[in-house]
C-alpha atoms as a PDB file:
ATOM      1  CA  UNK A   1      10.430   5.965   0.625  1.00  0.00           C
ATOM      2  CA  UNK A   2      11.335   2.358   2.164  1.00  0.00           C
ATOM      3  CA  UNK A   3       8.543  -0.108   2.095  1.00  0.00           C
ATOM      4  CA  UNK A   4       8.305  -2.814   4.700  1.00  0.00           C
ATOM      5  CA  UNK A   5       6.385  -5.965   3.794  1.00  0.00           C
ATOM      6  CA  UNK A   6       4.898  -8.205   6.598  1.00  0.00           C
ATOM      7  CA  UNK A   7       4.698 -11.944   5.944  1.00  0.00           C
ATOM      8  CA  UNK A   8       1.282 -11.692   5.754  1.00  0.00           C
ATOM      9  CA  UNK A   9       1.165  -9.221   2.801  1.00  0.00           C
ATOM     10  CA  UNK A  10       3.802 -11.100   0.754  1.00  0.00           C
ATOM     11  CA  UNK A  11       1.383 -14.381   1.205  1.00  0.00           C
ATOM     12  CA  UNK A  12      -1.571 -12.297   0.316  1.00  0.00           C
ATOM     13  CA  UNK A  13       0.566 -10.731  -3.019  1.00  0.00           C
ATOM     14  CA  UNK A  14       1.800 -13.898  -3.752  1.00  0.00           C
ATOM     15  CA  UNK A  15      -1.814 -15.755  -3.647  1.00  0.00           C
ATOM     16  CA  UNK A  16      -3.079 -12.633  -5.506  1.00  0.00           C
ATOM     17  CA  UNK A  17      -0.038 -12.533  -8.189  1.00  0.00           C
ATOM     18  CA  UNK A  18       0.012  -9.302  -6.832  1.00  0.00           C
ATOM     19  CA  UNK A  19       3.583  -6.994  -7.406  1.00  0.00           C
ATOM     20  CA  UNK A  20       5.362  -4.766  -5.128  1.00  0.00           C
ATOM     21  CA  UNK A  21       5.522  -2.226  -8.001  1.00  0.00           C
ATOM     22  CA  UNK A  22       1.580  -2.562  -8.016  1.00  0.00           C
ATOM     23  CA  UNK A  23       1.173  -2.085  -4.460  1.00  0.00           C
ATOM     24  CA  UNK A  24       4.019   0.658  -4.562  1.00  0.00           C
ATOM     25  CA  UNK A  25       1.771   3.021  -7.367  1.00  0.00           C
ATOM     26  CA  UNK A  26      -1.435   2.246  -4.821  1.00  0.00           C
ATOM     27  CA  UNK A  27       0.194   3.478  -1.811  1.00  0.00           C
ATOM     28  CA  UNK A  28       1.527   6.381  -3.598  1.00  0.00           C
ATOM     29  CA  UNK A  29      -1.154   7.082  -5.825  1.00  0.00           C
ATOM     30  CA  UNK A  30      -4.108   5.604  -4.877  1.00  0.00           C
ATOM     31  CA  UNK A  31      -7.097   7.419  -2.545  1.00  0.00           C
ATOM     32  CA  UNK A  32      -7.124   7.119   1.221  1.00  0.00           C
ATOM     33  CA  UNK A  33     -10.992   5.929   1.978  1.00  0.00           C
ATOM     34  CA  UNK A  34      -9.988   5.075   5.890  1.00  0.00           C
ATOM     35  CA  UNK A  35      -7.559   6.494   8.068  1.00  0.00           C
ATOM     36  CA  UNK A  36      -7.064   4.346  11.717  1.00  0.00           C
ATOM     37  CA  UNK A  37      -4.472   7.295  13.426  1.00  0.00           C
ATOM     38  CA  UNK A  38      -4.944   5.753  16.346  1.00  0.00           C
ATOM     39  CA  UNK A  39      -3.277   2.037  15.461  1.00  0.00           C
ATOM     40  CA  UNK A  40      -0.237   1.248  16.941  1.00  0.00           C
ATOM     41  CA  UNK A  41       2.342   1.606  16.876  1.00  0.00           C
ATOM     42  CA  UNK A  42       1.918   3.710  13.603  1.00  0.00           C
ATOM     43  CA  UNK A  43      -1.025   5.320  11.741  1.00  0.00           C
ATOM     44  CA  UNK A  44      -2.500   3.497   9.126  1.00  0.00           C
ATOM     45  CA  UNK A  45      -4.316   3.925   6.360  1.00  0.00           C
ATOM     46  CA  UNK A  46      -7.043   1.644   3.573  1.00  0.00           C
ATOM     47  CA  UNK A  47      -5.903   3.147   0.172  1.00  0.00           C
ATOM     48  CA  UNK A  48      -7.680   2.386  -3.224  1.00  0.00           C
ATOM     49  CA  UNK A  49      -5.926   2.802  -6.616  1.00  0.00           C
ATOM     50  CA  UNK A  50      -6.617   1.473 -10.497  1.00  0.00           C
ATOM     51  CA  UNK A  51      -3.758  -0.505 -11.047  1.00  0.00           C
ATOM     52  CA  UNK A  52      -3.400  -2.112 -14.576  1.00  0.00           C
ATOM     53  CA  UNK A  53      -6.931  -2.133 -14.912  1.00  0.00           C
ATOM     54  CA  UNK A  54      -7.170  -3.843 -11.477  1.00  0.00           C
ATOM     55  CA  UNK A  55      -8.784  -2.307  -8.659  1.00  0.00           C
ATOM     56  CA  UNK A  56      -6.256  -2.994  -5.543  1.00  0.00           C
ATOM     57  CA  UNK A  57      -7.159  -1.772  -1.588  1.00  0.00           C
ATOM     58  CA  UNK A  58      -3.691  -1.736   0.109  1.00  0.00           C
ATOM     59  CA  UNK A  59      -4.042  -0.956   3.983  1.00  0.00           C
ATOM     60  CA  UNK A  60      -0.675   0.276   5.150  1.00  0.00           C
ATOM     61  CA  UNK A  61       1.328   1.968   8.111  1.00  0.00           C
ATOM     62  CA  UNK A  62       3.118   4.872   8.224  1.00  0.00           C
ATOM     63  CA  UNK A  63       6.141   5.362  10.388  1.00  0.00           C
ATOM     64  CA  UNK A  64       5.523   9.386  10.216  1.00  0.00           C
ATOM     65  CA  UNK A  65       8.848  10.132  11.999  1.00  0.00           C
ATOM     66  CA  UNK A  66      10.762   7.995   9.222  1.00  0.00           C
ATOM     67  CA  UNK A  67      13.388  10.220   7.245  1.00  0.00           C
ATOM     68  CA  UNK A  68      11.922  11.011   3.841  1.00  0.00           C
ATOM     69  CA  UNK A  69       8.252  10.311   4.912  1.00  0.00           C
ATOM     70  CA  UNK A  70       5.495  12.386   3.733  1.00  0.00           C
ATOM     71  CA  UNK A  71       2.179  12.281   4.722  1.00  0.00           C
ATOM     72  CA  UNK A  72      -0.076  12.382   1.697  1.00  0.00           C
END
C-alpha cells in the first residue's frame, strides 16, 4: 500500500516525534472507532492502535479505487 502524507501530518509527527513506521502499524493494525464515507474526495477513517506502548489515533483517507487497496 502507498501512503501519502499531507504537510500537516508530517508537522504533527514531527512535533509528536511521531514515525511513519508507527503511523504505518496504526493504519494497518489499529481499530476503526469513526468512519466519515462521505468526506471528499475519499472516505476516511479515525483509527486507534497501541503502538510501542503509545496509544496513537491516526485519521486517514482511503483512495478505495487505488491498485492494491483493501478496505479493512
Amino acid at each position: 500500500m502507498e501512503y501519502i502524507y499531507r504537510l500537516h501530518a508530517i508537522e504533527r509527527m514531527f512535533q509528536r516525534d511521531i514515525s511513519e513506521k508507527q503511523v504505518e502499524e496504526v493504519i494497518e493494525n489499529g481499530e476503526i472507532i469513526e468512519s466519515y464515507i462521505d468526506d471528499k474526495p475519499y472516505p476516511s477513517f479515525l483509527t486507534l492502535g497501541n503502538v510501542d506502548d503509545i496509544a496513537l489515533h491516526v485519521v486517514y483517507a482511503k483512495d478505495e479505487e487505488a491498485k492494491g487497496s483493501d478496505p479493512k
